[in-house]
N, C-alpha and C. Protein backbone atom coordinates (compact mmCIF):
# COMPACT_ATOMS: atom_id res chain seq x y z
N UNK A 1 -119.83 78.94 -57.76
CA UNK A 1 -118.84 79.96 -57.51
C UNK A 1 -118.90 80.95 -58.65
N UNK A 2 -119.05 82.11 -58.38
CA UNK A 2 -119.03 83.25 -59.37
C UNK A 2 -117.66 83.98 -59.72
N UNK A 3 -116.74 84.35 -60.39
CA UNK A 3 -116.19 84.97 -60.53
C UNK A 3 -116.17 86.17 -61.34
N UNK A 4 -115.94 87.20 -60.14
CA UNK A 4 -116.50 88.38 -60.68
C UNK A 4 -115.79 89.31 -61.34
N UNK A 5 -115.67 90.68 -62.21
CA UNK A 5 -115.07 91.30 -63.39
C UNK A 5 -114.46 91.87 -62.23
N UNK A 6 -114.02 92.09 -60.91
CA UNK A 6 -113.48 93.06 -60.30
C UNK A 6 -111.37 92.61 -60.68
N UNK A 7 -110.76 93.95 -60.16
CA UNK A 7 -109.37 93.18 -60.27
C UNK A 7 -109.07 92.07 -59.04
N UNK A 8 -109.05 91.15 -59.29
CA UNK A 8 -108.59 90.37 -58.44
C UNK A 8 -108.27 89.23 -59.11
N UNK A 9 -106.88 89.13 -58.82
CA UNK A 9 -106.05 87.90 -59.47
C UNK A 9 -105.74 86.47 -58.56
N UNK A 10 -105.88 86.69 -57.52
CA UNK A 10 -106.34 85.42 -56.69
C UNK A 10 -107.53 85.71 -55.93
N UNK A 11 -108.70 84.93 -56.61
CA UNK A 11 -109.90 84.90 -56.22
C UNK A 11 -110.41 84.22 -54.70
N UNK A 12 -110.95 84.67 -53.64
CA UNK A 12 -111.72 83.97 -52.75
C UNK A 12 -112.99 83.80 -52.49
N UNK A 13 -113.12 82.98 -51.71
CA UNK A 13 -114.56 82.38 -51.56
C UNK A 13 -114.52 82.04 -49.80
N UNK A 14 -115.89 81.59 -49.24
CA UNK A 14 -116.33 81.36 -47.67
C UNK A 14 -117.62 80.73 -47.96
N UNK A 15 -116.65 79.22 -47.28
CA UNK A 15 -118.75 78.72 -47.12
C UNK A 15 -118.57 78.08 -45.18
N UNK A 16 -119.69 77.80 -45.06
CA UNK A 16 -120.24 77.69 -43.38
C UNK A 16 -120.70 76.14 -43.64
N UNK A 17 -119.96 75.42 -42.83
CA UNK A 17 -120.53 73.82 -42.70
C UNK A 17 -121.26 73.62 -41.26
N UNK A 18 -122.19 73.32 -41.36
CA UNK A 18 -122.69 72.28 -39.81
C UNK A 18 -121.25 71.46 -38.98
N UNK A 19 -120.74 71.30 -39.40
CA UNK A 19 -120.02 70.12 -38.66
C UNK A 19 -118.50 70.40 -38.23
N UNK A 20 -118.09 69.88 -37.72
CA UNK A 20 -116.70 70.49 -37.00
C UNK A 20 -115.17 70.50 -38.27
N UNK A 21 -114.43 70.91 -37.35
CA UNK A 21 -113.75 70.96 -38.81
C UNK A 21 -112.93 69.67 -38.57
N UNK A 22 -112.86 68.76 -37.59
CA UNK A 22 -111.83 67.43 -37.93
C UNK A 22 -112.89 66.44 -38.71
N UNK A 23 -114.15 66.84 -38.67
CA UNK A 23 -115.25 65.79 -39.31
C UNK A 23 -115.18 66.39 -40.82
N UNK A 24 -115.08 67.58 -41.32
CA UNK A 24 -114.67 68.39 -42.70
C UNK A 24 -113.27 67.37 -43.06
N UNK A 25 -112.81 66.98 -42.18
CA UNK A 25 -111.18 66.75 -42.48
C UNK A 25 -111.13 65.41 -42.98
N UNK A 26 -111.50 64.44 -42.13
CA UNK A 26 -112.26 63.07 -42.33
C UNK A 26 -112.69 62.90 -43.65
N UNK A 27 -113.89 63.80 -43.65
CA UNK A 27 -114.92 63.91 -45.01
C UNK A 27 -113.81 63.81 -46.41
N UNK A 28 -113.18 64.97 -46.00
CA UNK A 28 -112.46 65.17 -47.08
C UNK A 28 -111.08 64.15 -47.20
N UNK A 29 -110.21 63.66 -46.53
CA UNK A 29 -109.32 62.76 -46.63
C UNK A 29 -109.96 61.40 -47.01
N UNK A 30 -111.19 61.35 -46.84
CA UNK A 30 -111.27 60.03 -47.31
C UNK A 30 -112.29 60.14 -49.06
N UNK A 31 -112.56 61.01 -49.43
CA UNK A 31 -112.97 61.60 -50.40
C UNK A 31 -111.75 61.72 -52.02
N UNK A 32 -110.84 62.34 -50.79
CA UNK A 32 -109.68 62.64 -52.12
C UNK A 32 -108.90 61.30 -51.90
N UNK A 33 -109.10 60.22 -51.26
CA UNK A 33 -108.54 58.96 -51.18
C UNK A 33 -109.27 58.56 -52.68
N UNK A 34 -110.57 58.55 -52.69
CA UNK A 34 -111.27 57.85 -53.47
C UNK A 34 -111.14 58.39 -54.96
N UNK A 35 -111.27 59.69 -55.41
CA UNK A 35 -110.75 60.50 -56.28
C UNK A 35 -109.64 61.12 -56.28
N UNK A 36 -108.49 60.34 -57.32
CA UNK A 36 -107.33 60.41 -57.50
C UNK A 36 -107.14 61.74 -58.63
N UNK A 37 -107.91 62.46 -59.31
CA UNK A 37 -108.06 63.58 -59.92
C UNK A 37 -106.87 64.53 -59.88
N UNK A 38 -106.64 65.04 -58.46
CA UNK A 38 -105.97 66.00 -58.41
C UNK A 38 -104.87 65.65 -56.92
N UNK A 39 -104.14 66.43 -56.55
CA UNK A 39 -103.01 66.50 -55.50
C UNK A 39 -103.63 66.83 -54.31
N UNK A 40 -103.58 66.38 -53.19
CA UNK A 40 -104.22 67.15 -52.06
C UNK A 40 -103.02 67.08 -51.30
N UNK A 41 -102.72 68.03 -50.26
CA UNK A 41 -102.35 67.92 -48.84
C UNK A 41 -102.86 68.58 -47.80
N UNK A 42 -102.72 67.82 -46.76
CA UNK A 42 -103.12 68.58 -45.76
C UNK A 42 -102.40 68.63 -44.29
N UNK A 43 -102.28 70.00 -43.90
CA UNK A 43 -101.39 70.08 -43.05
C UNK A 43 -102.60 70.97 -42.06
N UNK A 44 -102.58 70.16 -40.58
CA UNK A 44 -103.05 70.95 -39.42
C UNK A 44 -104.73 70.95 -40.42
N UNK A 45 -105.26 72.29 -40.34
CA UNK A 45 -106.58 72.91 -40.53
C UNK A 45 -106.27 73.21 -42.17
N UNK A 46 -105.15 73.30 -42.77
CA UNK A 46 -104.94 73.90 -44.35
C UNK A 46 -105.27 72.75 -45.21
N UNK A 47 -105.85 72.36 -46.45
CA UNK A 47 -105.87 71.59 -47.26
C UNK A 47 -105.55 72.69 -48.40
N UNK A 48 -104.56 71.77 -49.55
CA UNK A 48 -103.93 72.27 -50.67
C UNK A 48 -104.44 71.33 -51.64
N UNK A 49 -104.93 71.90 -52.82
CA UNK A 49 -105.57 70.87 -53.68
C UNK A 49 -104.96 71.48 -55.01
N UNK A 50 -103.74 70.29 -55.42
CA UNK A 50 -103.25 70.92 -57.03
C UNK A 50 -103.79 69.82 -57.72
N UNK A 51 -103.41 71.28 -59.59
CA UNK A 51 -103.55 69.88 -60.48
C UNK A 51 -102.44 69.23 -60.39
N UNK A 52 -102.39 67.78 -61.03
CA UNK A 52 -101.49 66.61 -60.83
C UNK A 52 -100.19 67.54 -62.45
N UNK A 53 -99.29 67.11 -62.17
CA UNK A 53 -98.04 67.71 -63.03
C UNK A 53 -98.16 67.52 -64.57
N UNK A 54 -99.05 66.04 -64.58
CA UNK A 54 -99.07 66.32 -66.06
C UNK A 54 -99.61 66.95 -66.82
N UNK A 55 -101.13 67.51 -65.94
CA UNK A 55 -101.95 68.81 -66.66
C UNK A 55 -101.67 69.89 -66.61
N UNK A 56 -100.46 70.19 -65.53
CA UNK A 56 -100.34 71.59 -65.31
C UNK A 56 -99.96 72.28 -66.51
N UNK A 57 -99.99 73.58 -66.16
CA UNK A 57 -99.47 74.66 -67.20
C UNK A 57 -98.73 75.90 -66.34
N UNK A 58 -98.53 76.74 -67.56
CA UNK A 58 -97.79 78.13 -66.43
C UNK A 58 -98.24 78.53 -65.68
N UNK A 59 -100.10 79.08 -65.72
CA UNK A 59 -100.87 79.35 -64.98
C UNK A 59 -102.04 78.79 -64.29
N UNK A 60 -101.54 77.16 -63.97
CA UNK A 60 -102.29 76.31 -63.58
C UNK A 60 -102.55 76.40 -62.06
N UNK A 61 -103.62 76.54 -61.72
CA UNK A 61 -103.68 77.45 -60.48
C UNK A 61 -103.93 76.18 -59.34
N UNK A 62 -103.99 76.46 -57.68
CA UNK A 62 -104.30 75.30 -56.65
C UNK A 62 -104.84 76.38 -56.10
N UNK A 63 -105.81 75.58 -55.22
CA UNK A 63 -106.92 76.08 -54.03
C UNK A 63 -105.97 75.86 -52.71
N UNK A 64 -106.37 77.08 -51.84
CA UNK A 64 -105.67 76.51 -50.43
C UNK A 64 -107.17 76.94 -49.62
N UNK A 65 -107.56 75.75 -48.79
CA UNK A 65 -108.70 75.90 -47.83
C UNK A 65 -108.30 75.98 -46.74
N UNK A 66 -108.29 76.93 -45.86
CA UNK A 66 -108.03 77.27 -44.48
C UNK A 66 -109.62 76.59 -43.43
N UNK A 67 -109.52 75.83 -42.25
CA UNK A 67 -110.76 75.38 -41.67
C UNK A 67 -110.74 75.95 -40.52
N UNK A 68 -111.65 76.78 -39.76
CA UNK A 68 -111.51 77.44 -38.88
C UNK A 68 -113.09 77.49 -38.23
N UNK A 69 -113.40 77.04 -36.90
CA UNK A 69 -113.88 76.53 -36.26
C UNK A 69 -114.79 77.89 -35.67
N UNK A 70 -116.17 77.54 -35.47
CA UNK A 70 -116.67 79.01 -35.39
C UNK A 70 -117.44 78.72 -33.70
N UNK A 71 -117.83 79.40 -33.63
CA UNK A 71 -118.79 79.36 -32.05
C UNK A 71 -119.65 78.32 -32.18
N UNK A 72 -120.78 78.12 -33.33
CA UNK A 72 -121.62 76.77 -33.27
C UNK A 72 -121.21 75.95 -33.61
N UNK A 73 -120.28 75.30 -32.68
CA UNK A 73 -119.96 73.87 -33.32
C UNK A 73 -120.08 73.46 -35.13
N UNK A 74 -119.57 74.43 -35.61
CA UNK A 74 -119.50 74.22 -37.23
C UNK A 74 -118.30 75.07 -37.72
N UNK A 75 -117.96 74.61 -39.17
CA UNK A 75 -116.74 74.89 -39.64
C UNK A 75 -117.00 76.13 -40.64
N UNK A 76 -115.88 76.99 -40.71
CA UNK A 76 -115.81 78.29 -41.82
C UNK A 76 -114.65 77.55 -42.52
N UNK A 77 -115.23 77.69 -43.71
CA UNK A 77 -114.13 77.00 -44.81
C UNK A 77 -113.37 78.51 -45.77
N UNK A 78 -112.07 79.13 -46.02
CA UNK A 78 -111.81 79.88 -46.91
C UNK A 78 -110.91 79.44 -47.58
N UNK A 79 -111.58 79.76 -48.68
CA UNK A 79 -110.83 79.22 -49.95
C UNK A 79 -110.10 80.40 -50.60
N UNK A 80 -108.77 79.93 -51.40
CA UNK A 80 -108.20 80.80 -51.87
C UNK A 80 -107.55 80.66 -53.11
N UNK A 81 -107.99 80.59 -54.52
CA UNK A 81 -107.14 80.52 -55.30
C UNK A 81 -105.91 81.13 -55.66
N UNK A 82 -105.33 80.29 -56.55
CA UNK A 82 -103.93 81.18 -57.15
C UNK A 82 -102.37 80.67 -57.51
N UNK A 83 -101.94 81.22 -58.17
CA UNK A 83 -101.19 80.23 -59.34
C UNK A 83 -100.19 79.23 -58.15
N UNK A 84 -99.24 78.57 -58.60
CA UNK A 84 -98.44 78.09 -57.63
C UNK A 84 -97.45 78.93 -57.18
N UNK A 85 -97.19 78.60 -55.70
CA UNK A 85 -96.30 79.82 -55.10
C UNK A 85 -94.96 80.20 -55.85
N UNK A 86 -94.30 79.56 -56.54
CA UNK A 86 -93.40 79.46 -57.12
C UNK A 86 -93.50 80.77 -58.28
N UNK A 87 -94.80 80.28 -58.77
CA UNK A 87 -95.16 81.65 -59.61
C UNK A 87 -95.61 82.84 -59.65
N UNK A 88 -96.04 82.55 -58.28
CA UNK A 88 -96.96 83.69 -57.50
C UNK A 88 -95.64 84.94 -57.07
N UNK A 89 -94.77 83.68 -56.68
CA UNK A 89 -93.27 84.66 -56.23
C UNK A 89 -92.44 85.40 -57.18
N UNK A 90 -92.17 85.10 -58.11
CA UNK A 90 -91.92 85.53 -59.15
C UNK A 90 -92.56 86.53 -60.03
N UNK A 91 -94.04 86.19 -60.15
CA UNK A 91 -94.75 87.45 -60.68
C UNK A 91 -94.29 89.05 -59.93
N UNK A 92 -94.45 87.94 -58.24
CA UNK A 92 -95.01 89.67 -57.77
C UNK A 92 -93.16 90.20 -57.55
N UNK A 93 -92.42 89.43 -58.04
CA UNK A 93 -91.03 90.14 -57.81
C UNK A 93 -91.25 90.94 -58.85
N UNK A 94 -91.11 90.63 -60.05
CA UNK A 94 -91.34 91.16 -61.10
C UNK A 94 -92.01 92.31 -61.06
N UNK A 95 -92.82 92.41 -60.34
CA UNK A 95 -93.91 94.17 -60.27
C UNK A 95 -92.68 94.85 -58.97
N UNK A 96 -92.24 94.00 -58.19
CA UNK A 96 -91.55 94.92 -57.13
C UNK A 96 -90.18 95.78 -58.01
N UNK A 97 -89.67 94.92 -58.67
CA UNK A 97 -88.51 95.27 -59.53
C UNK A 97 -89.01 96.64 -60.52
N UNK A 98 -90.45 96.34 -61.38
CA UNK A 98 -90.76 97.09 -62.20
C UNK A 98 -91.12 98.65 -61.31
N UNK A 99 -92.07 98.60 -60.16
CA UNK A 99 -91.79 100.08 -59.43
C UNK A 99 -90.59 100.19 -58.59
N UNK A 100 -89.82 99.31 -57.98
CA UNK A 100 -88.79 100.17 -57.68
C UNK A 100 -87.85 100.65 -58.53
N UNK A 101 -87.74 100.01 -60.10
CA UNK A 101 -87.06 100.65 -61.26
C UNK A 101 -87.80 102.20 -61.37
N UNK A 102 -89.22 102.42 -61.37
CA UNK A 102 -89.66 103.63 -61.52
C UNK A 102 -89.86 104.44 -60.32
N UNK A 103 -89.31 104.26 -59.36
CA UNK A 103 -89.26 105.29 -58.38
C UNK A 103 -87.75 105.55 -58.45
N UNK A 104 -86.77 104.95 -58.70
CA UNK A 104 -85.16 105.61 -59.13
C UNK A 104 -84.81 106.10 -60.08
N UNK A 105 -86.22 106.03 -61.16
CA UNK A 105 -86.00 106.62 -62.23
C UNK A 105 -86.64 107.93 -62.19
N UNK A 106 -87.77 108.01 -61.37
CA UNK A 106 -88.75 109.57 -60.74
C UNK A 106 -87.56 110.36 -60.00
N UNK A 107 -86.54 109.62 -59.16
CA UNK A 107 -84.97 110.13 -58.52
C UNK A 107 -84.50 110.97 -59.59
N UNK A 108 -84.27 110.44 -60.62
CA UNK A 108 -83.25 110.19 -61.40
C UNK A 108 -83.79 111.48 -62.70
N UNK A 109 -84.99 111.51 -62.77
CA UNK A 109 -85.67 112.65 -63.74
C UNK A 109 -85.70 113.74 -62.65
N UNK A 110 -85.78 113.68 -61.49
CA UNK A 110 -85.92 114.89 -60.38
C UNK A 110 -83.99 115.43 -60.69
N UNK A 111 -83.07 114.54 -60.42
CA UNK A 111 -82.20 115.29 -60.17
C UNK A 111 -81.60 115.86 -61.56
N UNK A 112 -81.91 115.24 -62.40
CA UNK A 112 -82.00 115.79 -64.08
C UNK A 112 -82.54 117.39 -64.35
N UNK A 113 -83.71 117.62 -63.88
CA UNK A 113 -84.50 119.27 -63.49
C UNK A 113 -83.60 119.98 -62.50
N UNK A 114 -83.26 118.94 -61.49
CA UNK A 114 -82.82 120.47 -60.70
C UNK A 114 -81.25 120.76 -61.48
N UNK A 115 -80.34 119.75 -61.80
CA UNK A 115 -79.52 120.48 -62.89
C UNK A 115 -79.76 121.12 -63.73
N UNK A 116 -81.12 121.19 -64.78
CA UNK A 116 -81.55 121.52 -65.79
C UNK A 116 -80.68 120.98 -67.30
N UNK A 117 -80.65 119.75 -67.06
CA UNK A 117 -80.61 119.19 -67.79
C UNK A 117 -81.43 118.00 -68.68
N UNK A 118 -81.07 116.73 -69.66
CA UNK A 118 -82.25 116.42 -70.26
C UNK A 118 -83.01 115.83 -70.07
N UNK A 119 -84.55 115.93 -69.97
CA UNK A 119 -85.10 114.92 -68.79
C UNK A 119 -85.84 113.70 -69.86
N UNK A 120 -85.41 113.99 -71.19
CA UNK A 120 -85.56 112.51 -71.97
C UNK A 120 -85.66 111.24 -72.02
N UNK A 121 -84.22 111.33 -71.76
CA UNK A 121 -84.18 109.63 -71.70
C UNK A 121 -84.85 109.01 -70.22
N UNK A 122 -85.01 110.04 -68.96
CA UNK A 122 -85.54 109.45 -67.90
C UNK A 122 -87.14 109.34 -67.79
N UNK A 123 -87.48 110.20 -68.56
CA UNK A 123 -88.72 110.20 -69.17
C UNK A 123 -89.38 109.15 -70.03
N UNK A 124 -88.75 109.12 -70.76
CA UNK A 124 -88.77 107.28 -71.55
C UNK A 124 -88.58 106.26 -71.02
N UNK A 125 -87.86 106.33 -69.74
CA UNK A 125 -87.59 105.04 -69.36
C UNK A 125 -88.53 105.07 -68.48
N UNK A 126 -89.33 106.05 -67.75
CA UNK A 126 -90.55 105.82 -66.52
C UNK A 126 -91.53 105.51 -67.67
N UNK A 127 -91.63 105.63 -69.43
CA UNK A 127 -92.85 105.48 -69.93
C UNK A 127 -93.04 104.40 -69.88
N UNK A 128 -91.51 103.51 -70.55
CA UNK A 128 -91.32 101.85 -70.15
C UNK A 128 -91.80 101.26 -69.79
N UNK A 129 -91.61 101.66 -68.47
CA UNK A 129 -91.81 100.86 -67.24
C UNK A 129 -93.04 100.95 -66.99
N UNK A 130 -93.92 102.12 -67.00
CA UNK A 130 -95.38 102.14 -67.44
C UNK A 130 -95.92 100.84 -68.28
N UNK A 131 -95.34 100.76 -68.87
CA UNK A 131 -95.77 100.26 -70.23
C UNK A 131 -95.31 98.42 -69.92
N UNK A 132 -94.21 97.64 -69.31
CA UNK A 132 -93.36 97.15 -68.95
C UNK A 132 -95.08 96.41 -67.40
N UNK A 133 -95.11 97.59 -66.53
CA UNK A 133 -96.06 97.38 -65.69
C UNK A 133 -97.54 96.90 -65.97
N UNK A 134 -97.73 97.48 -67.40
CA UNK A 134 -99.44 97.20 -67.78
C UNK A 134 -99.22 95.59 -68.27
N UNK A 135 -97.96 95.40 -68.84
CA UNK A 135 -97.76 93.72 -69.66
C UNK A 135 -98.04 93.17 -68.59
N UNK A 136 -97.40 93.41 -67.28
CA UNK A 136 -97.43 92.54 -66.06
C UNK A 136 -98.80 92.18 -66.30
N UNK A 137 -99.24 93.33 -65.37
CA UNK A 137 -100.56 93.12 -65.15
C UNK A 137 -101.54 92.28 -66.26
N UNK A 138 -101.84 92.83 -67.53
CA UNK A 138 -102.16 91.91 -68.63
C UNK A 138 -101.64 90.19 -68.67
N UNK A 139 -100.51 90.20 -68.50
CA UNK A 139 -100.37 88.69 -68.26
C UNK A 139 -100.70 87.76 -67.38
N UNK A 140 -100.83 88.88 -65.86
CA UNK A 140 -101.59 87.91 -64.87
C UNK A 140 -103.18 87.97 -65.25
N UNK A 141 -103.95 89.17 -65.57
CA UNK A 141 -105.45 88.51 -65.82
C UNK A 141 -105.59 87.55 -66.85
N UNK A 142 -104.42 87.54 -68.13
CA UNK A 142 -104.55 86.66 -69.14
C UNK A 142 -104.30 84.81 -68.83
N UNK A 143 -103.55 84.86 -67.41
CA UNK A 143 -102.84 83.97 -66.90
C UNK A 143 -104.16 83.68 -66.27
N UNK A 144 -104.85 83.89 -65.72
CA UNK A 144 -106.43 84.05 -64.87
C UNK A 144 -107.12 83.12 -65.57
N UNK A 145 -107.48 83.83 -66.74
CA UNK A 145 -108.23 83.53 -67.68
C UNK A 145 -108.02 82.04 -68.08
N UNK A 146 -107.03 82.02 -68.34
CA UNK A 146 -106.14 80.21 -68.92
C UNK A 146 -106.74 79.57 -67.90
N UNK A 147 -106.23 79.98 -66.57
CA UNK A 147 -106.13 78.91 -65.57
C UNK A 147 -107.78 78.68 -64.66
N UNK A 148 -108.92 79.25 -65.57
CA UNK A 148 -109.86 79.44 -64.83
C UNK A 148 -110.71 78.21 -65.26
N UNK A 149 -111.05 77.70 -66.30
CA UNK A 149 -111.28 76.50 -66.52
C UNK A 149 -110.75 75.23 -65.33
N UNK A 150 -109.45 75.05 -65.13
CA UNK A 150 -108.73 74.22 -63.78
C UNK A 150 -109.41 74.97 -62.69
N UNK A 151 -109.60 76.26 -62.35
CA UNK A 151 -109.98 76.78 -61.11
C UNK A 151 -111.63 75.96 -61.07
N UNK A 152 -112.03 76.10 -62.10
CA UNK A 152 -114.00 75.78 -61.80
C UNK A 152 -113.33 73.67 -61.48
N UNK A 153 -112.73 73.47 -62.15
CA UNK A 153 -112.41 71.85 -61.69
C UNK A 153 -112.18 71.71 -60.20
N UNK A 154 -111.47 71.91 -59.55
CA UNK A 154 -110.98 72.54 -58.54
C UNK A 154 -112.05 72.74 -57.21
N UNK A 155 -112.68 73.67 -57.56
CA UNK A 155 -114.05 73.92 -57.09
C UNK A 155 -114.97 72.97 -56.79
N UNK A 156 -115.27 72.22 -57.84
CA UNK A 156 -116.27 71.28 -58.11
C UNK A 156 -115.88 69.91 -56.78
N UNK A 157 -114.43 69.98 -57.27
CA UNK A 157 -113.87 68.40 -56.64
C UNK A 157 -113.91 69.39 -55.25
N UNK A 158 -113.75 70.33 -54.78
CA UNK A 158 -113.69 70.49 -53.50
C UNK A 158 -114.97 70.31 -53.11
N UNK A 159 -116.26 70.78 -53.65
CA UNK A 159 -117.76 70.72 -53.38
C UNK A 159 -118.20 69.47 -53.23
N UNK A 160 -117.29 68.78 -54.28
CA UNK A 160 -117.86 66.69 -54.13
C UNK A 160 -117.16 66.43 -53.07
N UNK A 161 -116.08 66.92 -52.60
CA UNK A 161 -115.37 66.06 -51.20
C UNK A 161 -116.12 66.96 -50.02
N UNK A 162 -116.60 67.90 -49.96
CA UNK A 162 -117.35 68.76 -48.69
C UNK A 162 -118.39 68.61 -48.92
N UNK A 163 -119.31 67.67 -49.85
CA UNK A 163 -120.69 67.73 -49.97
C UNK A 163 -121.42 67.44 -48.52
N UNK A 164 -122.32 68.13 -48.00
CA UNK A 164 -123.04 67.79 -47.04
C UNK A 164 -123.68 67.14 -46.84
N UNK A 165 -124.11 66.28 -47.82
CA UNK A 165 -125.28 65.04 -48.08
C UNK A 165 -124.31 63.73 -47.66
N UNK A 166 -122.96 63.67 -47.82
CA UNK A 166 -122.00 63.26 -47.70
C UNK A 166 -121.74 62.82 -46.28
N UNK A 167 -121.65 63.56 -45.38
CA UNK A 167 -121.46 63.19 -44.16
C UNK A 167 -122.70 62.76 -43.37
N UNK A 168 -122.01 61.73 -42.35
CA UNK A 168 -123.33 61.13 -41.41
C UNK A 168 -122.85 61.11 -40.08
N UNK A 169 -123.98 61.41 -39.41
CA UNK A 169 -123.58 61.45 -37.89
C UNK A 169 -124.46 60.30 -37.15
N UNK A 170 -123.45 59.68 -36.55
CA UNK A 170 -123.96 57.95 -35.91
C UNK A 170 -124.33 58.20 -34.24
């Protein structure tokens, strides 16, 4: 798995299996039976693979694999990293809060001009929030970064439970 310099803070991936996806499912439930490593669930076609609580961290990230069944009798696997939803929700409130603070404050410097009065302090406060917006952002690639070491773990254990050498057909 490559991860590449582009912005993207939850990374994806797509691989193509030979085999159906309840035989992917099999493969893999009895795989993460055997390797107790990390958290799995699986619901329907979704498998969720966290780290276990005592390794986690702030930006300790889980894979969600979606299995979706293609025309040749074989499975499309997409993978999706990214922190836990809990944090995921919170981050992105945090950016919703930070531009809708700067679009009432773009209000708020507009109706400042057409009085002609001082457009200072509204000016400072959209620099803020500029400024307020880049930390965001900086903390989620920095949060990336932390949690990318667990992401390549992650990976790996998903590749040992989907290995294709792995499955047999009787």
């Amino acid at each position: 798995m490559e991860l590449s310099n582009e912005i993207v803070l939850r990374p994806r991936f797509k691989r193509h299996l030979p085999y159906s996806s309840s035989e992917v499912l099999e493969q893999f439930k009895a795989m993460s039976k055997e390797d107790q490593r990390f958290k799995t669930s699986i619901v329907d076609d979704h498998i969720f693979i966290r780290i276990p609580k005592k390794d986690q961290h702030f930006w300790s990230p889980q894979l969600h694999l979606e299995l979706r069944n293609d025309a040749n009798d074989g499975t499309d696997i997409h993978g999706l990293f990214g922190p836990s939803p809990t944090v995921w929700t919170f981050f992105m409130f945090l950016h919703f809060v930070a531009v809708g603070l700067f679009i009432a404050t773009g209000i708020w410097c507009y109706t400042k001009m057409v009085l002609k009065e001082s457009l200072l302090i509204p000016i400072l406060v959209m620099i803020s929030l500029v400024v307020i917006w880049s930390m965001l952002y900086i903390a989620g690639r920095t949060g990336k970064k932390k949690g990318e070491p667990q992401m390549y773990e992650l990976y790996y254990f998903m590749k040992d439970c989907l290995g294709v050498e792995r499955f047999s057909r009787e």
